[in-house]
C-alpha atoms as a PDB file:
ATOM      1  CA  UNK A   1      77.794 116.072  88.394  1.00  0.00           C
ATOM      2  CA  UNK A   2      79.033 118.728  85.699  1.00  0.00           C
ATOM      3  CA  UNK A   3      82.597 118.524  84.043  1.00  0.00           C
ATOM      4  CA  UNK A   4      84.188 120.763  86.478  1.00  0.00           C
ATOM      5  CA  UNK A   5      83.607 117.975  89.159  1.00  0.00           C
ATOM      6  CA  UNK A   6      84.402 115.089  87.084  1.00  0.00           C
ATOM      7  CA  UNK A   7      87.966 116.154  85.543  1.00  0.00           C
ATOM      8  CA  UNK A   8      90.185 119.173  86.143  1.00  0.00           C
ATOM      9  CA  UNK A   9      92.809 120.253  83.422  1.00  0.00           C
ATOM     10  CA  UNK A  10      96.064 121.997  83.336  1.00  0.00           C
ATOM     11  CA  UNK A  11      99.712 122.507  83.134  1.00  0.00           C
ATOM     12  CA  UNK A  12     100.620 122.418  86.786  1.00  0.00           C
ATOM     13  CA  UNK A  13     100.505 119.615  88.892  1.00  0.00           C
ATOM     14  CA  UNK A  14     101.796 121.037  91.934  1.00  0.00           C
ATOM     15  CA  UNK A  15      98.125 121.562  93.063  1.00  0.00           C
ATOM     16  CA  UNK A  16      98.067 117.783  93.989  1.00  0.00           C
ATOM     17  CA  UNK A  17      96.739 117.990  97.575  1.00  0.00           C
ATOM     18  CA  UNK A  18      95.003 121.493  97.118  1.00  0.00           C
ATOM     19  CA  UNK A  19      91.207 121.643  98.344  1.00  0.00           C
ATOM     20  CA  UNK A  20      90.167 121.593  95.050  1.00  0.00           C
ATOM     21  CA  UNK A  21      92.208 118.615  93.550  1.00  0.00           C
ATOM     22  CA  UNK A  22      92.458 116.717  97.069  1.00  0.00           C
ATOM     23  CA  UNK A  23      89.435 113.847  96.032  1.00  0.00           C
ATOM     24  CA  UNK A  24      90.865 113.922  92.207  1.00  0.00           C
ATOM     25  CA  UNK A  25      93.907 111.192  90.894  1.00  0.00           C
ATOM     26  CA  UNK A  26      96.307 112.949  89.058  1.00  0.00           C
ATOM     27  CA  UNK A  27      97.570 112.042  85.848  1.00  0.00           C
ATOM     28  CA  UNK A  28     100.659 114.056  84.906  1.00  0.00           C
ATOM     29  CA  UNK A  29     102.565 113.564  81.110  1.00  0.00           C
ATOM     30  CA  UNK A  30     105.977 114.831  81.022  1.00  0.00           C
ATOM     31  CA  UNK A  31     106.520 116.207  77.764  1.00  0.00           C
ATOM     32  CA  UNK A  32     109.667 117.918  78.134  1.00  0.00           C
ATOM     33  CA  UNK A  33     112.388 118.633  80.463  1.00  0.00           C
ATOM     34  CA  UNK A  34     112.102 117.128  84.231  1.00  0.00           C
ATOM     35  CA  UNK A  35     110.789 117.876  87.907  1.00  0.00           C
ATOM     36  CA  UNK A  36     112.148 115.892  91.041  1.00  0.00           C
ATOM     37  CA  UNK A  37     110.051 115.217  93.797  1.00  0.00           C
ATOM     38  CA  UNK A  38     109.273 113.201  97.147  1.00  0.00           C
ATOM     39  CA  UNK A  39     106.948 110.543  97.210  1.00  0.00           C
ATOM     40  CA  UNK A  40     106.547 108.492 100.329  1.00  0.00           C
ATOM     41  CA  UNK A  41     109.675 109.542 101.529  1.00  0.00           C
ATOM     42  CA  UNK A  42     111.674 108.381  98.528  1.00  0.00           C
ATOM     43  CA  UNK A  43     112.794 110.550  95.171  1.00  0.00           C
ATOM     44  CA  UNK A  44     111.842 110.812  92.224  1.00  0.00           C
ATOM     45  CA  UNK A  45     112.392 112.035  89.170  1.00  0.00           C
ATOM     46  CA  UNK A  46     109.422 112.936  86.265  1.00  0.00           C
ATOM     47  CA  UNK A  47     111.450 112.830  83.047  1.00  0.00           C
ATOM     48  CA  UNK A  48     110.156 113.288  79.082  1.00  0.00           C
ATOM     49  CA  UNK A  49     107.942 110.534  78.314  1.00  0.00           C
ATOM     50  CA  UNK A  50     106.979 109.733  81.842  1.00  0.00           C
ATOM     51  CA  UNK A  51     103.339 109.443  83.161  1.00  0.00           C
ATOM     52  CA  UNK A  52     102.848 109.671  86.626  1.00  0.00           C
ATOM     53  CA  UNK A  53      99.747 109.031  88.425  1.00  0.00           C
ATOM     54  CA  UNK A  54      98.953 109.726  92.066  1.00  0.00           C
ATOM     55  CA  UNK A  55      95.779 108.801  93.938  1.00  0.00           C
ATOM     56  CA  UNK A  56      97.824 109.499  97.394  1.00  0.00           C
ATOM     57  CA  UNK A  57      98.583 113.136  96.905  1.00  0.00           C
ATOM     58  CA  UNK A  58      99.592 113.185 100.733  1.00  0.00           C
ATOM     59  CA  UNK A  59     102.445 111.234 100.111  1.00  0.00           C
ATOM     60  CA  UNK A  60     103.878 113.839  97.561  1.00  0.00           C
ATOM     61  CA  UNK A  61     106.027 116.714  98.471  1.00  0.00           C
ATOM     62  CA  UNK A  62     108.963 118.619  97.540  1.00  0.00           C
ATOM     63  CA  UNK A  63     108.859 119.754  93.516  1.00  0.00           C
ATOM     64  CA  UNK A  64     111.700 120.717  91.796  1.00  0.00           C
ATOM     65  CA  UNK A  65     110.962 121.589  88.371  1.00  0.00           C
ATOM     66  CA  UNK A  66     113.427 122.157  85.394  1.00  0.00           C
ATOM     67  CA  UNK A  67     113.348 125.331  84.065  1.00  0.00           C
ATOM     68  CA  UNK A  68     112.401 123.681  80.333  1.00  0.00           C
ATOM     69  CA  UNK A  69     109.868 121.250  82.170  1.00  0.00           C
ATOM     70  CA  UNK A  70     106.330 121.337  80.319  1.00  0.00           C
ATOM     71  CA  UNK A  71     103.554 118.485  81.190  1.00  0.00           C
ATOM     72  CA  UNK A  72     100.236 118.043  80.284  1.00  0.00           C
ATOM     73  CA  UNK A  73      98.385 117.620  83.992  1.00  0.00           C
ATOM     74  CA  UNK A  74      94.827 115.704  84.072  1.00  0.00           C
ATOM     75  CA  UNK A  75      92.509 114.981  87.630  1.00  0.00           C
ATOM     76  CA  UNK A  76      89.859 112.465  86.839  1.00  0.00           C
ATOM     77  CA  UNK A  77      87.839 112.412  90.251  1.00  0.00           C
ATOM     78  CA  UNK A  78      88.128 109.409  91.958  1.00  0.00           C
ATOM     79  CA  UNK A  79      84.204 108.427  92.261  1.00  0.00           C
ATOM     80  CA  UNK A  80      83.877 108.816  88.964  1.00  0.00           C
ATOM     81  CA  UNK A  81      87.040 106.760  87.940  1.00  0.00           C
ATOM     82  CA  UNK A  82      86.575 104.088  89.565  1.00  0.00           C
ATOM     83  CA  UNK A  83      83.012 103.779  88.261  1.00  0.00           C
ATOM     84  CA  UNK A  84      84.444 104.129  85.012  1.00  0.00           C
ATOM     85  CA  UNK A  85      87.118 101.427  84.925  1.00  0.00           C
ATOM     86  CA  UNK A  86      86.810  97.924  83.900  1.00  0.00           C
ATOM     87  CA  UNK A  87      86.328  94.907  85.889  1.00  0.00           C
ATOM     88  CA  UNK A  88      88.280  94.960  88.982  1.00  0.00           C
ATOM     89  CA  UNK A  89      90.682  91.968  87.757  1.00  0.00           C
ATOM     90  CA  UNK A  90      92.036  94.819  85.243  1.00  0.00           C
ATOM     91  CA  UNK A  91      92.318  97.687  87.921  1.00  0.00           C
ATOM     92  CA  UNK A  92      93.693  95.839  91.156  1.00  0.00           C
ATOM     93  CA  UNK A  93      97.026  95.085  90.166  1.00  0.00           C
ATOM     94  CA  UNK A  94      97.539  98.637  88.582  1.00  0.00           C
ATOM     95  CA  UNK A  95      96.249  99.905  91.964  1.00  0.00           C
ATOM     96  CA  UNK A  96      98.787  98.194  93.772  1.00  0.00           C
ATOM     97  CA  UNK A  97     101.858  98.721  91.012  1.00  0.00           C
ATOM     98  CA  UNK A  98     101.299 102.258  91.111  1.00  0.00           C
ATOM     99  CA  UNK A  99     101.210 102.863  94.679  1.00  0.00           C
ATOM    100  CA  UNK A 100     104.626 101.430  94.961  1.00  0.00           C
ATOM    101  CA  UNK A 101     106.406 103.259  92.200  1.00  0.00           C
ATOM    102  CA  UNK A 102     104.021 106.371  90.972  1.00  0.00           C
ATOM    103  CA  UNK A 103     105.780 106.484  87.774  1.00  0.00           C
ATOM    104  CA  UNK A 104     105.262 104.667  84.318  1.00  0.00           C
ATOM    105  CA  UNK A 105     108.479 105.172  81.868  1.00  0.00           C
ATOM    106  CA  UNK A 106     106.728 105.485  78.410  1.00  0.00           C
ATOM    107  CA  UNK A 107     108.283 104.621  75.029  1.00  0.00           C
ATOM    108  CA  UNK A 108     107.962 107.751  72.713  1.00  0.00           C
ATOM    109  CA  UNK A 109     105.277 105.781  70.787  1.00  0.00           C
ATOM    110  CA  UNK A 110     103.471 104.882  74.232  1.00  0.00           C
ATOM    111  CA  UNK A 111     103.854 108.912  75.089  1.00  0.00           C
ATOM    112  CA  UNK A 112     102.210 110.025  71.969  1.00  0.00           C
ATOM    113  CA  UNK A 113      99.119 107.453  72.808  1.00  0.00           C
ATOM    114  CA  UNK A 114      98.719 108.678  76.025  1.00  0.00           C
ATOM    115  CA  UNK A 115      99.051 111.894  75.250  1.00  0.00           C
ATOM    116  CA  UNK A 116      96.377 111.454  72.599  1.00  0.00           C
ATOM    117  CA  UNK A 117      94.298 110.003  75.297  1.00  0.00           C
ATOM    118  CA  UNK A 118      94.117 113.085  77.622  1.00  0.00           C
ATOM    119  CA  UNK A 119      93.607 115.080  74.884  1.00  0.00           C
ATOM    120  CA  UNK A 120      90.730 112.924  73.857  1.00  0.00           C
ATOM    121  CA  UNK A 121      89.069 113.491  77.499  1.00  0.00           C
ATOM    122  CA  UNK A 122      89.844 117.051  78.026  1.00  0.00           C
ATOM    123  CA  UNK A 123      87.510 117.562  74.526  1.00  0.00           C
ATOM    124  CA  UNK A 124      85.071 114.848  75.382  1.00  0.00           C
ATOM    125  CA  UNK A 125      84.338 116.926  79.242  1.00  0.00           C
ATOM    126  CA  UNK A 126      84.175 120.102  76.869  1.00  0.00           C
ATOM    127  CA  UNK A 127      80.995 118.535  75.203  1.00  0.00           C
ATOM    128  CA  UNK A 128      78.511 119.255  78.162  1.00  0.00           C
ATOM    129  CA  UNK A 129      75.600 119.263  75.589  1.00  0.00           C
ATOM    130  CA  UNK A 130      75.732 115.748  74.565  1.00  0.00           C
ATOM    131  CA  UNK A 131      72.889 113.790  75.539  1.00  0.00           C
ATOM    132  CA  UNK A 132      74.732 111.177  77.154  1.00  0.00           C
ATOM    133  CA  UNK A 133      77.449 113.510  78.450  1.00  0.00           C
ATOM    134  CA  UNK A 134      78.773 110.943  81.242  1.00  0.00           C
ATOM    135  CA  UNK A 135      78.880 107.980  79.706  1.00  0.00           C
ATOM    136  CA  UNK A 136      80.496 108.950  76.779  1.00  0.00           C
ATOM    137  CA  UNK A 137      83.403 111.211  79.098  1.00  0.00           C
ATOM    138  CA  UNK A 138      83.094 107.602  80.495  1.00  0.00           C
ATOM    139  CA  UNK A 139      84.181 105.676  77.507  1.00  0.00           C
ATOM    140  CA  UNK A 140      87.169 108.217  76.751  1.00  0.00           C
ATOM    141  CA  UNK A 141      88.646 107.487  80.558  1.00  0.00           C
ATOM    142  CA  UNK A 142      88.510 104.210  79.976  1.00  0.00           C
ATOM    143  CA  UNK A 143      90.746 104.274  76.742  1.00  0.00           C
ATOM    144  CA  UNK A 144      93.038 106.160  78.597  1.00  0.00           C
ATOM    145  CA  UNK A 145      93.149 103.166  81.637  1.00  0.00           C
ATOM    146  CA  UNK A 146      93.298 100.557  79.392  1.00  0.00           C
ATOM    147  CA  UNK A 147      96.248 101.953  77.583  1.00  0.00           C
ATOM    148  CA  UNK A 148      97.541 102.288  81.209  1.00  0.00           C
ATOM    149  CA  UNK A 149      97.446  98.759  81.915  1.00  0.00           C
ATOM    150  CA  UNK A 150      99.054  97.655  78.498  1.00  0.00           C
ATOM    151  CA  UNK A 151     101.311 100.207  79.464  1.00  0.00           C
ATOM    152  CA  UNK A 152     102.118  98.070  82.834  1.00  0.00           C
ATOM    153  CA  UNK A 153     102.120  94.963  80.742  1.00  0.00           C
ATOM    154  CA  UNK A 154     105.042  95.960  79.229  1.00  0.00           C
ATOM    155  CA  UNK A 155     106.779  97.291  81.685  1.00  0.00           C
ATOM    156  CA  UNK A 156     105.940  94.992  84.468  1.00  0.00           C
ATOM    157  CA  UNK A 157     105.178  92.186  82.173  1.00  0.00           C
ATOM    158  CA  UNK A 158     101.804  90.638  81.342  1.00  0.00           C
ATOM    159  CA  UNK A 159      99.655  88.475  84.075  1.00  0.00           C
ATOM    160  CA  UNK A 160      96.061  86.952  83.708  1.00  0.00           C
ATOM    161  CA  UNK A 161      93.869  87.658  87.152  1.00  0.00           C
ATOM    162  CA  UNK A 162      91.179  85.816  87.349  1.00  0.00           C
ATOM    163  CA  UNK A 163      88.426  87.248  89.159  1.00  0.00           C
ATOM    164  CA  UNK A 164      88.251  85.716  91.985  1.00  0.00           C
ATOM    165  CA  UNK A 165      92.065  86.748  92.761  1.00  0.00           C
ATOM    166  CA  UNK A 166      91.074  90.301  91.994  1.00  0.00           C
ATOM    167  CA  UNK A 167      88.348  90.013  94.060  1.00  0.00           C
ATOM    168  CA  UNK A 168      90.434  89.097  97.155  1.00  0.00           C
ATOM    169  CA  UNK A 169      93.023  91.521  96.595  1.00  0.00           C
ATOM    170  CA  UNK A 170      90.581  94.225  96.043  1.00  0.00           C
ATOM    171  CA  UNK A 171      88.981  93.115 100.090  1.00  0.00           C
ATOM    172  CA  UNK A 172      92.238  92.690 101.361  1.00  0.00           C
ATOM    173  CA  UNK A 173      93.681  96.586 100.035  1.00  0.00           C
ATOM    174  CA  UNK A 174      90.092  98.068 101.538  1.00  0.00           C
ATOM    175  CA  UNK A 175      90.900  96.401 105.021  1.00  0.00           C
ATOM    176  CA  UNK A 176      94.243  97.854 105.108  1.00  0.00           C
ATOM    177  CA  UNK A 177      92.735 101.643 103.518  1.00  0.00           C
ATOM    178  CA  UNK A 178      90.265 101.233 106.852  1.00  0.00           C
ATOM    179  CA  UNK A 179      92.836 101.370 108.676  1.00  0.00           C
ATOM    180  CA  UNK A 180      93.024  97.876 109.894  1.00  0.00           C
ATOM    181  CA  UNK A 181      96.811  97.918 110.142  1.00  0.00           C
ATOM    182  CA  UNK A 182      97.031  99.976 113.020  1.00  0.00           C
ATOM    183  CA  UNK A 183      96.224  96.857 115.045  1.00  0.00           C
ATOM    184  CA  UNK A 184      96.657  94.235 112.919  1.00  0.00           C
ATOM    185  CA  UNK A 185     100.008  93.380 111.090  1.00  0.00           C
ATOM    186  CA  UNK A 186      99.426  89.643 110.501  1.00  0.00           C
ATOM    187  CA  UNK A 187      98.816  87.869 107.852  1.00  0.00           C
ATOM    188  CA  UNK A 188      96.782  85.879 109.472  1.00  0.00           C
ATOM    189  CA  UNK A 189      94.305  88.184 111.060  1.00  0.00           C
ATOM    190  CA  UNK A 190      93.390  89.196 107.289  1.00  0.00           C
ATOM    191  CA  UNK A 191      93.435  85.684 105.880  1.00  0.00           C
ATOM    192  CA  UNK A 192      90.737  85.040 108.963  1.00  0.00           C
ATOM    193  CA  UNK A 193      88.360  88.323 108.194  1.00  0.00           C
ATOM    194  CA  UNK A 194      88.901  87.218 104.058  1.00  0.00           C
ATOM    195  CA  UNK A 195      87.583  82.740 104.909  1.00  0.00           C
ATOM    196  CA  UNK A 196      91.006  82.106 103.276  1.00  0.00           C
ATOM    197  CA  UNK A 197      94.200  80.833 104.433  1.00  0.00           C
ATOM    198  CA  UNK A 198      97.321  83.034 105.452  1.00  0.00           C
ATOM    199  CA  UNK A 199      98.985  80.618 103.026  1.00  0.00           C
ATOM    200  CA  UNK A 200      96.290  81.435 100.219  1.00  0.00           C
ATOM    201  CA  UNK A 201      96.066  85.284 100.432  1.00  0.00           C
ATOM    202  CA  UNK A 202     100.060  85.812 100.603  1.00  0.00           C
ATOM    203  CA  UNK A 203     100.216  83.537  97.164  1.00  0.00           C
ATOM    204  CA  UNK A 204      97.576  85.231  95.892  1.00  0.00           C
ATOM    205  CA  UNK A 205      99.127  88.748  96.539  1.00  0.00           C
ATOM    206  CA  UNK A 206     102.328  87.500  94.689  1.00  0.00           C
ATOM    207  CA  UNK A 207     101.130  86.005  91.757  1.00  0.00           C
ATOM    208  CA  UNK A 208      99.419  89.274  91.210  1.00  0.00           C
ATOM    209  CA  UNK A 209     101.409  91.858  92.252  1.00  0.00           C
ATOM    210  CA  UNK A 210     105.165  90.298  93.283  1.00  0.00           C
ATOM    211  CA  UNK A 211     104.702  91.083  96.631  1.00  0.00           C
ATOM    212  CA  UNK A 212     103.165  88.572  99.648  1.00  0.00           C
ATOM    213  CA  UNK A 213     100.707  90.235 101.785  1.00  0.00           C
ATOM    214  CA  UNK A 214     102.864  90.960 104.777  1.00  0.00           C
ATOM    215  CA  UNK A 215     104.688  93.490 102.078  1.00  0.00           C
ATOM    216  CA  UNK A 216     101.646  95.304 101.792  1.00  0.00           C
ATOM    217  CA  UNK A 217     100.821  95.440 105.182  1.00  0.00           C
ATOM    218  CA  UNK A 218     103.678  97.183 106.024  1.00  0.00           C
ATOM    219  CA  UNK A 219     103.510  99.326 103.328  1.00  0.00           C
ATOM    220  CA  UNK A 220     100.601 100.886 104.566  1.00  0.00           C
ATOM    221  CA  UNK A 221     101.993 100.881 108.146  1.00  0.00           C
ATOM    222  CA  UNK A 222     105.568 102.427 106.950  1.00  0.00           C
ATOM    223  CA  UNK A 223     103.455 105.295 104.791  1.00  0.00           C
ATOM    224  CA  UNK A 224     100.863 105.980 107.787  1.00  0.00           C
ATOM    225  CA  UNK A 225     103.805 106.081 110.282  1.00  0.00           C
ATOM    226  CA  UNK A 226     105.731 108.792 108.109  1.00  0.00           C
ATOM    227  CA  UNK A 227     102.846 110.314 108.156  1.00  0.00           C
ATOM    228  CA  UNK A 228     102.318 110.768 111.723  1.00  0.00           C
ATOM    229  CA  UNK A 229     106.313 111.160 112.313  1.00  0.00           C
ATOM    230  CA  UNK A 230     105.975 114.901 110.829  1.00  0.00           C
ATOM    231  CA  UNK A 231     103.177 115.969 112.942  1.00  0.00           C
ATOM    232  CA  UNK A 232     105.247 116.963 115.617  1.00  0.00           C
ATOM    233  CA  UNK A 233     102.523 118.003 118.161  1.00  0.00           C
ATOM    234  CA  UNK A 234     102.636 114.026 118.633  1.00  0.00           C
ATOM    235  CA  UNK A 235     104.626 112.318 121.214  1.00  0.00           C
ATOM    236  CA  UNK A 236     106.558 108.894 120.004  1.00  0.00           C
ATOM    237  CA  UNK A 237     104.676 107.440 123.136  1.00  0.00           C
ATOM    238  CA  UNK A 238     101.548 108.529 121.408  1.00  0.00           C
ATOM    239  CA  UNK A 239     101.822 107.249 118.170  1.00  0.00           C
ATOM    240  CA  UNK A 240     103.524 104.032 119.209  1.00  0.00           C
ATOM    241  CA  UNK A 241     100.021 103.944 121.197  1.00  0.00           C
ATOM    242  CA  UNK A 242      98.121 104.926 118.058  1.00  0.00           C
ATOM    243  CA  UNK A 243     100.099 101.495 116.125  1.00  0.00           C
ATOM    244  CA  UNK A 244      99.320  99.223 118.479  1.00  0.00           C
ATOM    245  CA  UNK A 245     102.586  98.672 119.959  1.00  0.00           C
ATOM    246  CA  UNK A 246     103.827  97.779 123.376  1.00  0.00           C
ATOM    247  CA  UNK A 247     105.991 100.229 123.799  1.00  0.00           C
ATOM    248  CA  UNK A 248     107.754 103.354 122.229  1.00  0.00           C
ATOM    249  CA  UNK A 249     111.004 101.082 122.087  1.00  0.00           C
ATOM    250  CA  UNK A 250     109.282  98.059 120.759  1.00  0.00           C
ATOM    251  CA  UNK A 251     107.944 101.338 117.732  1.00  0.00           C
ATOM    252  CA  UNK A 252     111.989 102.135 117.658  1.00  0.00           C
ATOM    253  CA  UNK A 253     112.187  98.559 116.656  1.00  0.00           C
ATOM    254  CA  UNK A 254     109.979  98.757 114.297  1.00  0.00           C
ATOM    255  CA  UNK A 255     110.757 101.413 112.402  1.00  0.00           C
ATOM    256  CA  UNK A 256     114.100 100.971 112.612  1.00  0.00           C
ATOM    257  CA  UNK A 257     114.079  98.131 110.719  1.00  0.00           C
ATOM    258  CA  UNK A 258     111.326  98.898 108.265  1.00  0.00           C
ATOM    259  CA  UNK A 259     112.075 102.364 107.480  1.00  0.00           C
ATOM    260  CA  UNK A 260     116.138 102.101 107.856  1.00  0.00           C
ATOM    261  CA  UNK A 261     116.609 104.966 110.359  1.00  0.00           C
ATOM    262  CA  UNK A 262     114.960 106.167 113.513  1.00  0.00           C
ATOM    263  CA  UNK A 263     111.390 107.996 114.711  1.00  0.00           C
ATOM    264  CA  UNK A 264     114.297 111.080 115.673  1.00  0.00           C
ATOM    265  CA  UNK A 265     115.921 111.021 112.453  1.00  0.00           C
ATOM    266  CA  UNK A 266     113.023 110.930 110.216  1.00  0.00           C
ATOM    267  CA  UNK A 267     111.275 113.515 112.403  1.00  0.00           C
ATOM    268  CA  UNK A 268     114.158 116.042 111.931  1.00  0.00           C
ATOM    269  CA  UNK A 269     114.198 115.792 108.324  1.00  0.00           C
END
């Protein structure tokens, strides 16, 4: 694997979802200025001394940049990321926070770290002579995550996960990427495939990350139903099929109450 596969640079992160960037998780510095945009059907706005990172870039739509709006735009591919991280009790929590709310809203002092931190990468991937080329572009990412997570500390506040709770939460997030959800929204069912207790795995989900496990569950149902919503070549009948449910009005139901308005209404927008 050369640089160009490892980490992408630039000043444009529009290209999220792109062939080329599509396996890559953004990390986007606002430096200036500010760009509005859609994420999982809610919006957002990128402001000066924001970071936002996106592993999702399905979920993102809809850019409006500022005329003044500058960033500095960095895609680490995931592979290579996540071999690069720490421990999985550091990374599972961040996982989680950041799928819920992309964005992290820097102090100026936190902006000029990070920003120090890209930098620091972008001329470390330049260095394709070095003898140990990977693990040292290695050992720059992971300055830049564990800034991240002291980042989150402060922001979200600080929290000790032992390893064992990582662990879990790291199985239970990989059933629900498999796409377990489609069939399965209980608690229980996942407690079952994890030799826990519903009880157990809905603590451990909020002592780590505020949330019980039914939250997340439906998190990746609401997302994966949006999803499907805008491909209008499918029926309601069919994807209420596809999610398991008994019928399209028992789906109506559903995302009614989840998503706060109809299968019509979100179709249409």
């Amino acid at each position: 694997m050369d640089y160009r596969e490892t980490i992408i640079t630039g000043s444009d992160f529009t290209k999220m979802g792109a062939a080329e960037t599509k396996d890559y998780i953004a990390h986007v510095l606002c430096l200036q200025g500010f760009c509005s945009f859609v994420y999982n059907g809610e919006r957002y706005d990128l402001l000066a001394n924001n970071l936002l990172i996106v592993r999702q870039h399905h979920l993102i739509k809809d850019f409006s940049p500022h005329e003044n709006f500058d960033v500095v735009v960095l895609f680490i591919h995931a592979p290579f990321m996540d071999s690069a991280a720490p421990d999985v009790n550091f990374g599972v929590r961040s996982t989680l926070l950041l799928m819920e709310n992309p964005i992290l809203k820097l102090t100026k002092e936190e902006a000029i770290k990070c920003k120090k931190d890209l930098d620091a990468i972008v001329e470390r991937a330049k260095d394709r002579g070095h003898s140990y080329y990977l693990d040292a572009l290695a050992v720059s990412c992971l300055q830049l995550f564990l800034d991240v997570f002291d980042f989150e500390n402060r922001i979200y506040g600080p929290t000790h996960v032992p390893l064992r709770s990582a662990r879990l939460i790291r199985d239970f997030i990989k059933l629900l990427q498999n796409g377990e959800y489609k069939s399965h929204r209980e608690v229980a069912y996942y407690a079952g495939k994890l030799f826990v207790t519903a009880k157990y795995l809905s603590d451990v989900c909020r002592t780590v990350t505020g949330h019980p496990a039914n939250y997340w569950i439906h998190h990746f149902v609401n997302i994966d139903i949006r999803l499907h919503l805008r491909n209008r070549r499918l029926s309601v009948l069919e994807i209420s099929e596809k999610f398991n449910f008994s019928s399209p009005a028992h789906f109506t139901r559903y995302v009614q109450a989840q998503l706060g308005e109809s299968p019509s209404a979100i179709r249409e927008r």
